[in-house]
Protein backbone atom coordinates (compact mmCIF):
# COMPACT_ATOMS: atom_id res chain seq x y z
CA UNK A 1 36.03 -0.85 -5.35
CA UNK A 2 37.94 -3.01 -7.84
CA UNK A 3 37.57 -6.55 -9.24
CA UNK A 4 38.94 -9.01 -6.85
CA UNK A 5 38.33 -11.95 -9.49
CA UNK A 6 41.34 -14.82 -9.05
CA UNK A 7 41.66 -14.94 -12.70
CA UNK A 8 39.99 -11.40 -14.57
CA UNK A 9 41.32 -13.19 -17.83
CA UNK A 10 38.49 -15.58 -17.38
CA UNK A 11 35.73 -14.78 -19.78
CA UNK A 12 33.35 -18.14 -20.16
CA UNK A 13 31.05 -18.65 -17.39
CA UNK A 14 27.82 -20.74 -17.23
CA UNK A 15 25.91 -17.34 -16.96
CA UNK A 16 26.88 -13.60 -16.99
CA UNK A 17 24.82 -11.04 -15.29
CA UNK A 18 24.24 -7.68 -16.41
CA UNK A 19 24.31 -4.95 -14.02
CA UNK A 20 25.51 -4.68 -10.43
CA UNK A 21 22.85 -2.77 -9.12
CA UNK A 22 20.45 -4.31 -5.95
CA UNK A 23 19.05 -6.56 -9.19
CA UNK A 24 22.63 -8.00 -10.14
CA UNK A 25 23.66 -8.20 -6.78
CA UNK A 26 20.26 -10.34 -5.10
CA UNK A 27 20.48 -12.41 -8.79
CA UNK A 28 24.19 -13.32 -8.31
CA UNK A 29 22.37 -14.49 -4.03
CA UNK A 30 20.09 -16.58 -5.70
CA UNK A 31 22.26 -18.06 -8.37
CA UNK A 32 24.76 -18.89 -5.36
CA UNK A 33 22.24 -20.71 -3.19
CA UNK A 34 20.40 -22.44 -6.00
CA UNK A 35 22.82 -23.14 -8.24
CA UNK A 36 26.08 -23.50 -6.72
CA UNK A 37 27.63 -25.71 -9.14
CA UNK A 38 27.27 -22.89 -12.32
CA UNK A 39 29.81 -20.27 -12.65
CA UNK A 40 28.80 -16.84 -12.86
CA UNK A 41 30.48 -12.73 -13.38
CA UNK A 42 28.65 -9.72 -13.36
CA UNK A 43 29.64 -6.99 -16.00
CA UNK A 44 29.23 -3.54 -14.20
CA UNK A 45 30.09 -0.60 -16.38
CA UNK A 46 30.63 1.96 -13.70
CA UNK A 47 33.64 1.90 -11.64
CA UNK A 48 31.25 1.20 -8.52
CA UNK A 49 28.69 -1.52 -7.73
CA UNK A 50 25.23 0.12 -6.67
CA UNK A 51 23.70 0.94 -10.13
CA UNK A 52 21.20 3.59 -9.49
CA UNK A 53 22.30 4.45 -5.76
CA UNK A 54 25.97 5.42 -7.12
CA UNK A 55 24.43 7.17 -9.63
CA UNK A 56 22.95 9.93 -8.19
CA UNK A 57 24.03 11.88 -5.42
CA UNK A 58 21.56 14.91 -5.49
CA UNK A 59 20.73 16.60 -2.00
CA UNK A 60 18.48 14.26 0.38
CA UNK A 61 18.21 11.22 -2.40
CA UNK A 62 16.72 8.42 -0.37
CA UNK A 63 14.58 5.22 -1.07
CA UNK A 64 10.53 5.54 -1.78
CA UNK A 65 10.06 2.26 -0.27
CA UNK A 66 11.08 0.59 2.88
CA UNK A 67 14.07 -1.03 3.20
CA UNK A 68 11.99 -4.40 4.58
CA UNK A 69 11.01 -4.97 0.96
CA UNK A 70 12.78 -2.64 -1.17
CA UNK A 71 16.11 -4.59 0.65
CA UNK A 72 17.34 -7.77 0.08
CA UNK A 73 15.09 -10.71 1.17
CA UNK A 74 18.86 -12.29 2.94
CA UNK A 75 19.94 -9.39 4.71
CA UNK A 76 17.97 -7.67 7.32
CA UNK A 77 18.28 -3.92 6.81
CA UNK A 78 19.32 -3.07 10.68
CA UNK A 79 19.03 0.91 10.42
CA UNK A 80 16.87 2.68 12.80
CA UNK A 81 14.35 3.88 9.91
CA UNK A 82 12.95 1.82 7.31
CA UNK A 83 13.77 4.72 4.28
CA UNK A 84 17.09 4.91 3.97
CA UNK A 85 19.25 7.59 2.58
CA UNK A 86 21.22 7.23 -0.62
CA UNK A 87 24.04 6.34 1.05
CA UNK A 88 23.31 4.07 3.43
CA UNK A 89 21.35 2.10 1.02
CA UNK A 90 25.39 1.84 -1.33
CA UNK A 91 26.75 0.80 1.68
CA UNK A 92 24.15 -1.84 2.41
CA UNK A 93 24.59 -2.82 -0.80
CA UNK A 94 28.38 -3.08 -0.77
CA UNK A 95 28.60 -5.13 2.78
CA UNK A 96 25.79 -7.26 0.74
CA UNK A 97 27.57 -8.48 -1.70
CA UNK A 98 31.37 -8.45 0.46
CA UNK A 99 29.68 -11.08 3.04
CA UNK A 100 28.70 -13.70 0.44
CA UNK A 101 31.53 -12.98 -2.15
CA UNK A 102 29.23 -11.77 -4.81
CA UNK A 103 32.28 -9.30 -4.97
CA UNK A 104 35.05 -11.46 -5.86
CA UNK A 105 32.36 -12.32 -9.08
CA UNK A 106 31.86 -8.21 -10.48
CA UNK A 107 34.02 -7.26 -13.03
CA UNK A 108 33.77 -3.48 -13.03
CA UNK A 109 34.10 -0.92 -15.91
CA UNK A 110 32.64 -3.28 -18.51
CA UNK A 111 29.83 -2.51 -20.76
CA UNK A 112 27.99 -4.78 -22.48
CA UNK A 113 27.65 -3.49 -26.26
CA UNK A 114 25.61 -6.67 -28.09
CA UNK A 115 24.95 -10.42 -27.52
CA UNK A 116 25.24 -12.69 -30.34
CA UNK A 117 23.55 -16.01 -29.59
CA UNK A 118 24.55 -19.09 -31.45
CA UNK A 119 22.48 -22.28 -31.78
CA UNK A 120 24.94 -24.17 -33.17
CA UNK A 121 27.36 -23.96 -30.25
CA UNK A 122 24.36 -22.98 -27.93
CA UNK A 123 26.04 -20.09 -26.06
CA UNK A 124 26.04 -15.89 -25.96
CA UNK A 125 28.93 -14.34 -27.14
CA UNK A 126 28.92 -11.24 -25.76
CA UNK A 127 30.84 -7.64 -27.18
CA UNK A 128 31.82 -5.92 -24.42
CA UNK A 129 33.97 -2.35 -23.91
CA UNK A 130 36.59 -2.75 -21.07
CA UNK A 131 37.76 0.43 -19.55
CA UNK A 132 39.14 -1.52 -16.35
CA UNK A 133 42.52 -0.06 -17.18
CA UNK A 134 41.84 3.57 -18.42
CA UNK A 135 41.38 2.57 -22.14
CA UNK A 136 38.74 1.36 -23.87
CA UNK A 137 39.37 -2.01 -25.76
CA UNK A 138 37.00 -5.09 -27.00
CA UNK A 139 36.55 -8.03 -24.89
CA UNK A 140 34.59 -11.08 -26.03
CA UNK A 141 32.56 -12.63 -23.16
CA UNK A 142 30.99 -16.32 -23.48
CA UNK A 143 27.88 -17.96 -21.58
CA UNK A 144 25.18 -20.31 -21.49
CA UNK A 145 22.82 -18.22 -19.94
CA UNK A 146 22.23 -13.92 -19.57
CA UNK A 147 20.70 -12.40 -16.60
CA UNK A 148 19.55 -8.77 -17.65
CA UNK A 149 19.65 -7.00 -14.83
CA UNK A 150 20.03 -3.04 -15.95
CA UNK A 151 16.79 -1.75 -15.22
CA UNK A 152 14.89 0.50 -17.70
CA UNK A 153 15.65 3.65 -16.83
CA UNK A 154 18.83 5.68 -19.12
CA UNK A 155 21.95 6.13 -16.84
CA UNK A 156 23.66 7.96 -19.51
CA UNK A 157 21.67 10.52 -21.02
CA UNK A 158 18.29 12.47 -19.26
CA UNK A 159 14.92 12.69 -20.40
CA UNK A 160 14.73 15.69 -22.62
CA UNK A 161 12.18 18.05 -21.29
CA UNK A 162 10.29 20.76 -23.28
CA UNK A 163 10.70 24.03 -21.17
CA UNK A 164 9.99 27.60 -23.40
CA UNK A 165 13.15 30.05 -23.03
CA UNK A 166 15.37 27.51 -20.81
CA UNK A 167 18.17 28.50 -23.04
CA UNK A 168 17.92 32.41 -21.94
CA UNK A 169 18.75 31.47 -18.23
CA UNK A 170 21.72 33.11 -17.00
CA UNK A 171 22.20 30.79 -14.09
CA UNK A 172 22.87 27.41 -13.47
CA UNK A 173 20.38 24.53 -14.77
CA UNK A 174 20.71 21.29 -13.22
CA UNK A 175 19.51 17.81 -13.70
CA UNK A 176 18.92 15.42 -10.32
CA UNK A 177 20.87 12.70 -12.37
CA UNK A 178 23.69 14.60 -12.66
CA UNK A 179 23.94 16.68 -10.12
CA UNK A 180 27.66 18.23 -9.80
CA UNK A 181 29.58 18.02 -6.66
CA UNK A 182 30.56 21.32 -5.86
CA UNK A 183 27.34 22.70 -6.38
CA UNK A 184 26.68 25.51 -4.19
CA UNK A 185 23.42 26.82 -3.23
CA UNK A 186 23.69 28.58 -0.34
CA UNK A 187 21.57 31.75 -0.03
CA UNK A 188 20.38 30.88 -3.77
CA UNK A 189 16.68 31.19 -5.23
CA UNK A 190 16.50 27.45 -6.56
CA UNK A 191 13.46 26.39 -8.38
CA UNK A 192 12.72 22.65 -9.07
CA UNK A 193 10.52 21.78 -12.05
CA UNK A 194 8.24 18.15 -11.43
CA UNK A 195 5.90 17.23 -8.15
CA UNK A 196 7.38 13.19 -8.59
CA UNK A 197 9.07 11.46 -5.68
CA UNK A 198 12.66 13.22 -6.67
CA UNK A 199 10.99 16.40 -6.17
CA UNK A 200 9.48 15.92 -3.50
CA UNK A 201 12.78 14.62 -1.72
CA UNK A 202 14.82 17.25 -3.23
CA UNK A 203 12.88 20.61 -1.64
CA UNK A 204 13.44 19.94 1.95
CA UNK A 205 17.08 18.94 1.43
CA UNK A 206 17.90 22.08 -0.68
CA UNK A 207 15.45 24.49 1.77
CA UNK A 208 17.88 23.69 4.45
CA UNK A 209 20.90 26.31 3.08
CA UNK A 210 19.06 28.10 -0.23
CA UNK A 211 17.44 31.25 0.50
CA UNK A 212 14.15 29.75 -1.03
CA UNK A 213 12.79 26.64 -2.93
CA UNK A 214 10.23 26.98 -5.06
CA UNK A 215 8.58 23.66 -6.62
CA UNK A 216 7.23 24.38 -10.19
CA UNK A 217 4.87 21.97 -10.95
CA UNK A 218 2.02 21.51 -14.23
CA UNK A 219 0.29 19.10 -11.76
CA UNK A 220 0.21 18.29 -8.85
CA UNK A 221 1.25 14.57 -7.13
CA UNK A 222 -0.60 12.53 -4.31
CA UNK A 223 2.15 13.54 -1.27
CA UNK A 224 1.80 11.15 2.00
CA UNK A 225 2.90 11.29 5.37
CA UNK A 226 4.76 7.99 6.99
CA UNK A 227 6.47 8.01 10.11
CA UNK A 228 10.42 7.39 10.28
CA UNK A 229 10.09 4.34 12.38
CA UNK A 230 12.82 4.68 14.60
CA UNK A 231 11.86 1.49 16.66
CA UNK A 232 14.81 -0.13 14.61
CA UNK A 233 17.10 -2.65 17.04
CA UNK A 234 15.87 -1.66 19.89
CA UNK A 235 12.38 -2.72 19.73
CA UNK A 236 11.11 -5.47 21.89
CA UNK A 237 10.80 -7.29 18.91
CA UNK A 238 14.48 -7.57 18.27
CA UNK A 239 14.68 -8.02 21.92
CA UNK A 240 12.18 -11.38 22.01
CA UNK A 241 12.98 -12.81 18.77
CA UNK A 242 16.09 -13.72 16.58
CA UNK A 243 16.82 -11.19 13.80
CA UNK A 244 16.44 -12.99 10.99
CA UNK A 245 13.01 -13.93 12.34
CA UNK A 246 12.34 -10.07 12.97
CA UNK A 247 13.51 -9.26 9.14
CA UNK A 248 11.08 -11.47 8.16
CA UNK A 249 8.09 -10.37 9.85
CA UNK A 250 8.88 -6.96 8.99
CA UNK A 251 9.09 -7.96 5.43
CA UNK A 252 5.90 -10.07 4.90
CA UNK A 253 4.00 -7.47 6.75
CA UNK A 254 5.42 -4.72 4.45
CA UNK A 255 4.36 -6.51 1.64
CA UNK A 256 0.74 -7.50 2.92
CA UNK A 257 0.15 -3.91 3.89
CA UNK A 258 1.51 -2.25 0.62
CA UNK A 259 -0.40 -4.70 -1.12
CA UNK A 260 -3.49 -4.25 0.67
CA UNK A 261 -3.38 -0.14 0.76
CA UNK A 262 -3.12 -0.97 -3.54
CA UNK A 263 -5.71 -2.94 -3.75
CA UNK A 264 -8.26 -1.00 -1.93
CA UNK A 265 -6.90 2.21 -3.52
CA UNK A 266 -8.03 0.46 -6.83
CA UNK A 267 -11.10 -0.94 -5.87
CA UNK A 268 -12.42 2.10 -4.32
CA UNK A 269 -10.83 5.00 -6.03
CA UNK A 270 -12.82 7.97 -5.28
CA UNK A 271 -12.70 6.88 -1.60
CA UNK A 272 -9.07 6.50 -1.70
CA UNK A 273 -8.49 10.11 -3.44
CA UNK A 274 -10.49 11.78 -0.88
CA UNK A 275 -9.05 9.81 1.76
CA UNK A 276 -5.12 10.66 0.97
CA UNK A 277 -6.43 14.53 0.11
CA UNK A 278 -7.98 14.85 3.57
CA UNK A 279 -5.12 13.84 5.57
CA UNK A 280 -3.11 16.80 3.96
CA UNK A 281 -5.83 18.92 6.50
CA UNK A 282 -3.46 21.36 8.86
CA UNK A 283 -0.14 20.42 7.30
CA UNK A 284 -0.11 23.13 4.76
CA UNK A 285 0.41 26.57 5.10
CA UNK A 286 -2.37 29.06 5.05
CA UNK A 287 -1.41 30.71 1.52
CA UNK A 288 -1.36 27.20 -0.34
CA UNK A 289 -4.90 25.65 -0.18
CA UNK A 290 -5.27 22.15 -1.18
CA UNK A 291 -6.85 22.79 -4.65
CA UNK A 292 -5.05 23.30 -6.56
CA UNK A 293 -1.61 22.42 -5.39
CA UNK A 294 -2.09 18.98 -3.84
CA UNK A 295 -5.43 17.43 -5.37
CA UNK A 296 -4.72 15.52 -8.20
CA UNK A 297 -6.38 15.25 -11.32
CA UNK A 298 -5.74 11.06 -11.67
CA UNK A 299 -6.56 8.53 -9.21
CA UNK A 300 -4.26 7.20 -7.09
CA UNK A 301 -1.66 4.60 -8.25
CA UNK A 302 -2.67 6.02 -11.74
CA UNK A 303 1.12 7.31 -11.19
CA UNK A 304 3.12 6.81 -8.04
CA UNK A 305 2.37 8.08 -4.24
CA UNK A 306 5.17 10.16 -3.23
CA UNK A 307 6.22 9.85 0.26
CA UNK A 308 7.71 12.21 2.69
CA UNK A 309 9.35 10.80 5.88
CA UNK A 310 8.16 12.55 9.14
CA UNK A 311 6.14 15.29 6.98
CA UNK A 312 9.34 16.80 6.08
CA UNK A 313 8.04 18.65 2.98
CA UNK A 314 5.35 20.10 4.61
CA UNK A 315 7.39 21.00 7.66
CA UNK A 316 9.82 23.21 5.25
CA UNK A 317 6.62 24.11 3.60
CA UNK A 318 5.07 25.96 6.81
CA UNK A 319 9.16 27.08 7.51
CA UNK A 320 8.87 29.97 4.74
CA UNK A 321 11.82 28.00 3.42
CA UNK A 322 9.58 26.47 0.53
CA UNK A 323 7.06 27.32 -1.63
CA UNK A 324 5.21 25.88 -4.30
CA UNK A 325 3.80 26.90 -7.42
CA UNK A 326 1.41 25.34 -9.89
CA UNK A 327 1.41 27.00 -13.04
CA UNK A 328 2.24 26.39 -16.74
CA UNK A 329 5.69 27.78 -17.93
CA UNK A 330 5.41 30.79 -20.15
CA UNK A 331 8.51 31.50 -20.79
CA UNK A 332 12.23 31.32 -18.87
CA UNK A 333 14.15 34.29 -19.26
CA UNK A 334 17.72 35.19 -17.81
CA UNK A 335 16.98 35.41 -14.05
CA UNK A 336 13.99 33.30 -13.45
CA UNK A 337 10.50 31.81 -14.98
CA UNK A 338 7.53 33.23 -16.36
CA UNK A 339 4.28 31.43 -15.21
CA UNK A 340 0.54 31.08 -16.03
CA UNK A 341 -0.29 31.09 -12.30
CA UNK A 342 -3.63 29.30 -11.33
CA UNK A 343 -4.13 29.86 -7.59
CA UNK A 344 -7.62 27.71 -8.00
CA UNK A 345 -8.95 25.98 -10.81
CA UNK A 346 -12.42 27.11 -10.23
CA UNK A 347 -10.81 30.80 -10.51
CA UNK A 348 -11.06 33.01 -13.61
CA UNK A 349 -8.20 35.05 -12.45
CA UNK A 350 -5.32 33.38 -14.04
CA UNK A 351 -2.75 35.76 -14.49
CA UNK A 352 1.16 35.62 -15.16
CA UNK A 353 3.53 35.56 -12.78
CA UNK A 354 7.69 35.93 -12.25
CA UNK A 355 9.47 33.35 -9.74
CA UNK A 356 13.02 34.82 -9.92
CA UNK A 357 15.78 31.56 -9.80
CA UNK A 358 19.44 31.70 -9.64
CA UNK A 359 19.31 28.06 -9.92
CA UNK A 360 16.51 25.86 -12.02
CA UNK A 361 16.70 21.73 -11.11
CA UNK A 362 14.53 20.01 -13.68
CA UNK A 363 13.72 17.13 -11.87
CA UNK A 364 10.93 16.12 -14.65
CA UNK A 365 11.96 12.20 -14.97
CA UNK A 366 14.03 9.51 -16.18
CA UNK A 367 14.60 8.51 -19.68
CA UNK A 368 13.85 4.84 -20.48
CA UNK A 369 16.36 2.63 -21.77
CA UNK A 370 16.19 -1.59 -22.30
CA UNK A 371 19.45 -3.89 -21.26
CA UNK A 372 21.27 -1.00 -21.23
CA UNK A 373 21.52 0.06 -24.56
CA UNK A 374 23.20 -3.44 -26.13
CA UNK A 375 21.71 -4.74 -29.32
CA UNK A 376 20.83 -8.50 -29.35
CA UNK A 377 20.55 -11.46 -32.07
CA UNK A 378 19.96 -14.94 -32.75
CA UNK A 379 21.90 -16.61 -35.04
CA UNK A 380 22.48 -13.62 -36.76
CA UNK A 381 18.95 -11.97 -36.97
CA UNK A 382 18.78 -9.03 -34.88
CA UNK A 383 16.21 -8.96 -32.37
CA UNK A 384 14.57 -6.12 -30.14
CA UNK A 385 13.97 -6.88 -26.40
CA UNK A 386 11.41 -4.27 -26.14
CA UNK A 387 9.68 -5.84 -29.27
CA UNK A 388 9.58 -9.27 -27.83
CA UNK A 389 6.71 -10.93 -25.07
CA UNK A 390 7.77 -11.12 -21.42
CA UNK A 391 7.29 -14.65 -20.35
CA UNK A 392 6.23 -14.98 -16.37
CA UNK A 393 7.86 -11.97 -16.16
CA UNK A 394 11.73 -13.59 -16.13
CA UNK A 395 12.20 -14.41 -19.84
CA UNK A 396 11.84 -13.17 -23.25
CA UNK A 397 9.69 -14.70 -25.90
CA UNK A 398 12.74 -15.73 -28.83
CA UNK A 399 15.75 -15.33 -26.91
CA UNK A 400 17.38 -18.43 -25.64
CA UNK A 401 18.55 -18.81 -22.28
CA UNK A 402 18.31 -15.04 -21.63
CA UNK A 403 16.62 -13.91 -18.55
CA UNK A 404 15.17 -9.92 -18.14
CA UNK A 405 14.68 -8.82 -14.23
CA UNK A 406 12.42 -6.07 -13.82
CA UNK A 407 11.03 -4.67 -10.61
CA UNK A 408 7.70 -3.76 -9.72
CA UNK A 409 6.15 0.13 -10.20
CA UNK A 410 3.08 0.16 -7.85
CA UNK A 411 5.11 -1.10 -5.07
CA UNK A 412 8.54 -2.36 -4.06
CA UNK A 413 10.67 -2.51 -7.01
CA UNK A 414 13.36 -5.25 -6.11
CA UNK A 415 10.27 -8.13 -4.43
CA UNK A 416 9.69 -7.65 -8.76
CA UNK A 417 13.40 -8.72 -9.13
CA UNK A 418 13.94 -11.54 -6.50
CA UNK A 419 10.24 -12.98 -7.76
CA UNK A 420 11.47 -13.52 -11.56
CA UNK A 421 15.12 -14.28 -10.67
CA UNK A 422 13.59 -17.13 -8.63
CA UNK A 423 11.56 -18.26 -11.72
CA UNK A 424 14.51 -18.03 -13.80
CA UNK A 425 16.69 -20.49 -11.31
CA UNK A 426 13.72 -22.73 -11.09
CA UNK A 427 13.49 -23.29 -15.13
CA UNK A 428 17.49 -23.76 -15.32
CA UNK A 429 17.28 -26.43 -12.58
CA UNK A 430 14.61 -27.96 -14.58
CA UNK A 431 16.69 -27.97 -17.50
CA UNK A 432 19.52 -29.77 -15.87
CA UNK A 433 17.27 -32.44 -14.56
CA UNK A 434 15.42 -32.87 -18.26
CA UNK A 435 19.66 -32.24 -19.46
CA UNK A 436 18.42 -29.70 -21.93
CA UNK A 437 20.54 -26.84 -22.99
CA UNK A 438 18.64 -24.78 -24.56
CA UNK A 439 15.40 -23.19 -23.44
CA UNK A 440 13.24 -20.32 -25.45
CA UNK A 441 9.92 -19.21 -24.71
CA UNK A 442 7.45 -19.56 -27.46
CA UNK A 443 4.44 -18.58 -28.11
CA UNK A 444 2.40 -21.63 -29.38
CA UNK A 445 0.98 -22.22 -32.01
CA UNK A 446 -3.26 -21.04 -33.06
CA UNK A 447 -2.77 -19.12 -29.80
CA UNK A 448 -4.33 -15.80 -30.35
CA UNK A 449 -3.03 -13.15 -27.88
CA UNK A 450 -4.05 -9.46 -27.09
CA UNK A 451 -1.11 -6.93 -25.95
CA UNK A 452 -1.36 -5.44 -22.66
CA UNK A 453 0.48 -2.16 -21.55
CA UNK A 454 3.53 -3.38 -19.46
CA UNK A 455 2.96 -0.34 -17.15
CA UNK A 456 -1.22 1.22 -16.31
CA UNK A 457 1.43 4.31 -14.83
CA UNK A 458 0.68 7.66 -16.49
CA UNK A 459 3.21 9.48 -15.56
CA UNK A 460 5.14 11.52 -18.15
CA UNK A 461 8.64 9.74 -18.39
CA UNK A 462 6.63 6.33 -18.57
CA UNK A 463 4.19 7.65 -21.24
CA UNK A 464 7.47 9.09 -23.47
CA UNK A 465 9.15 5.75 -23.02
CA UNK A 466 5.97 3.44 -23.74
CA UNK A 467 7.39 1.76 -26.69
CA UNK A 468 10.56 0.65 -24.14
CA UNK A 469 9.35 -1.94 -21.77
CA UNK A 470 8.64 -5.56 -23.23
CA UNK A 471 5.33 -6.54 -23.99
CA UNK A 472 2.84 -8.28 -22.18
CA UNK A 473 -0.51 -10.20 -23.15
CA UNK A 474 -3.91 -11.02 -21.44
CA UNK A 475 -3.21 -14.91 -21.57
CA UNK A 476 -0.59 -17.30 -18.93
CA UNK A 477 2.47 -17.23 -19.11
CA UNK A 478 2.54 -13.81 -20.80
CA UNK A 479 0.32 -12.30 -18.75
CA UNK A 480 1.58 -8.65 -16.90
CA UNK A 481 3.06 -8.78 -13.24
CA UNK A 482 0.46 -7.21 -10.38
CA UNK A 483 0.56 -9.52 -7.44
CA UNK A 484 3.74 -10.21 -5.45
CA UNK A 485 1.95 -13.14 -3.65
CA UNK A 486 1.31 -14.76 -7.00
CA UNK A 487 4.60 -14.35 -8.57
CA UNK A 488 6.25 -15.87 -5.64
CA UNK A 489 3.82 -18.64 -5.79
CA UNK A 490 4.28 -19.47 -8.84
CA UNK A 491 8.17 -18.98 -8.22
CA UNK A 492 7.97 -21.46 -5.71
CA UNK A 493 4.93 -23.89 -6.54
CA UNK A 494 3.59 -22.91 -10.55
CA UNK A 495 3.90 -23.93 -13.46
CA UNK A 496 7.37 -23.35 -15.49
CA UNK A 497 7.24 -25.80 -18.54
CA UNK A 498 4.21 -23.50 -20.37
CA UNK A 499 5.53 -22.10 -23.39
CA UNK A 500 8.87 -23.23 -23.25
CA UNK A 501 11.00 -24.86 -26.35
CA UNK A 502 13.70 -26.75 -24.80
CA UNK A 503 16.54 -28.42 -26.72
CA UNK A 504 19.15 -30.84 -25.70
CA UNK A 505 22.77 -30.78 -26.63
CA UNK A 506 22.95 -33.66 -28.94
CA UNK A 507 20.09 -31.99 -31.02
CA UNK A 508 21.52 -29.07 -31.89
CA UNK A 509 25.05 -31.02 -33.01
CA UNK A 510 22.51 -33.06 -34.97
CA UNK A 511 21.22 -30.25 -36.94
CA UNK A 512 24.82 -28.44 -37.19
CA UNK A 513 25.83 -31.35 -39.04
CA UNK A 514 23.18 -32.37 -40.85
């Protein structure tokens, strides 16, 4: 895909969004719909739109949500199940953004390297590497506003991982991020390190041609059930009603259920735990009892429930095609992994043990990364988006007209996105009737606040990267994100004007001239 932009030597625009993932692409919806009149580009730095789903292309890589919420809000997702596979969810993407032009708006092979804001001439100026034509050269980019839309998670380098002896392995070590193309397994002993959601969706894919799979884990995850719901178009739903109507029915009750099944997983944890533990009763095979391989040690939503469509890990599981192991690594060595094998934690017979591996995938996490990398200041100070408040969870406390979209944890990431992209729209329409220009949320003054963790997630990648996310506070409008029904309240019907230092044009020529 290539930039189809009329004029690519066009570099002002009312506001420039960063990142052509699913957030760029549903920001650059909204900003179309609610703001027609403002110009906007999106600065990709990959040759391809899809962010994280062009990314990686490791064996079986598929959603952990449904597409009813994890999708767009304005396109139904029409495929007969509701997780979709890696690539479906790129193309989705890419017909997306080709039916409402958003593509005719990405400017691809741009990264954004720092953003300068001026008060004086109230605008970004942003430094940005162009590889568009093979080299790399400078490019100065102008706006009123920035829409942040990168994520948090590294796309360039992976989360370094402690593992004894990993330099004495003879064969092939892999990481899900960058998994090579012409890979071959086939036949091969494969061992995959981490029990998270890539894991989990990597072993069944791989089981199908390697001789055996072997997830290594230190712990184990919650792993659930859910049926591929292959009701799809041909459901007398879609037969009765209209299909935007059916998209949004699907939708709201997505987001009602996953909300609920959160809620009372928090509310009654212990219940919950042994709840999700007892329904893995008959799907395991007889050598791998549920203690200690599939009874976590943390509650649920402590870290993320991993999913498995159609019980497909436990189906390869039962195979002989897959095993797991939960052990602490001893030591890797040139054809496979020494362990400190616990077959029951109640056991005293712990004893060492060899899983032999032609092939190790350490699929242990992502590294966290802010805005991509870029470095940030106003009016020549430098300042640190991960140092600064998140206001409503759309802004950032000192940073004019600069908007940071990130997606929810517990459940649907993107409902995160759309809620706070909506928020954002709604404060620059209130601008324009108030004809302010400039608009920076402040914390006011005598206000005494008390930081929150962004994130209660204890997984390891989140608890490495702690310091990454933006900061959050236990009073309005700084307050952290945990209800989808509230955030798209208030994106719809709250409060905006809390917090917020708005200037007008004619003030800031005052004070450049005075």
């Amino acid at each position: 895909m290539t930039s189809n932009m009329p004029n690519t030597a066009t570099t002002t625009f009312d506001i420039i969004i960063v990142g052509a993932g699913l957030g760029g692409i549903n920001a650059a919806y909204r900003l179309q719909k609610q703001l027609p009149h403002l110009s906007y580009a999106i600065l990709e730095s990959r040759d391809e739109i899809g962010g994280t789903w062009d990314l990686f292309r490791y064996p079986g890589i598929r959603s952990d949500s449904d597409l009813h919420t994890f999708g767009f809000a304005w396109k139904p997702w029409d495929q007969p199940s509701p997780i979709g596979q890696g690539a479906e969810i790129l193309d989705y993407m890419k017909e997306g953004a080709a039916q409402h032009g958003i593509d005719q708006h990405i400017h691809l092979s741009r990264r954004l390297r720092s953003a300068s804001w001026s008060s004086g001439k109230q605008r970004w100026t942003l430094t940005v590497d162009d590889k568009s034509n093979g080299e790399t050269k400078k490019t100065l980019y102008f706006a009123r506003f920035i829409l942040l839309c990168t994520g948090y998670f590294n796309h360039d380098q992976a989360l370094e991982t402690e593992i004894p002896g990993l330099e004495n392995f003879k064969g092939q070590v892999v990481h899900p991020q960058f998994w090579p193309e012409d890979l071959d397994y086939t036949d091969k002993r494969v061992v995959v390190i981490g029990s998270g959601a890539t894991a989990i969706t990597l072993v069944p894919a791989l089981a199908e041609k390697a001789a055996l799979t072997t997830m290594l884990q230190r712990s184990p995850s919650y792993v659930v059930e859910i049926p591929s719901n292959r009701a799809g178009r041909g459901s007398w739903l879609s037969r009765l009603l209209p299909t935007w109507m059916v998209h949004s029915w699907r939708r709201l009750t997505s987001m009602l259920w996953s909300r609920y099944i959160f809620l009372t997983c928090q509310a009654y944890p212990d219940k919950a735990r042994k709840r999700l533990i007892g329904m893995l009763e008959g799907k395991l095979p007889p050598h791998l009892p549920i203690d200690p391989h599939f009874s976590p040690s943390y509650y649920p939503y402590d870290q993320r429930v991993t999913l498995t469509p159609d019980g497909v890990f436990f189906k390869c599981l039962r195979s002989g095609k897959a095993d797991v192991k939960t052990a602490v690594i001893k030591n890797v060595v040139a054809d496979g992994i020494q362990v400190i094998n616990a077959d029951s934690k109640d056991s005293p017979d712990k004893h060492d043990q060899f899983i032999p591996a032609d092939i190790i995938v350490t699929a242990t996490g992502l590294k966290l990364r802010l805005a991509g990398g870029a470095t940030f200041d106003v009016d020549g100070k430098p300042v640190n988006p991960s140092n600064q408040l998140l206001w409503m969870g759309s802004m950032l406390q000192g940073m004019p007209n600069l908007g940071l979209l990130l997606g929810y944890t517990s459940i649907s990431y993107t409902l995160g996105l759309d809620a706070a992209v909506l928020i954002f729209c709604r404060v620059v329409r209130m601008m324009e009737r108030k004809r302010m220009a400039t608009v920076t949320p402040r914390v006011e003054p005598g206000v005494t606040l008390s930081l929150k963790p962004y994130d209660n997630l204890t997984a390891t990648y989140v608890l490495k990267g702690i310091d990454v996310p933006p900061k959050v506070a236990d009073k309005a409008p700084w307050l952290p994100r945990s209800s989808i029904l509230s955030d798209y309240w208030a994106a719809h019907f709250g409060r905006i004007d809390k917090c917020l230092d708005m200037v007008k044009a004619e003030d800031s020529q005052k004070k450049k001239t005075s």
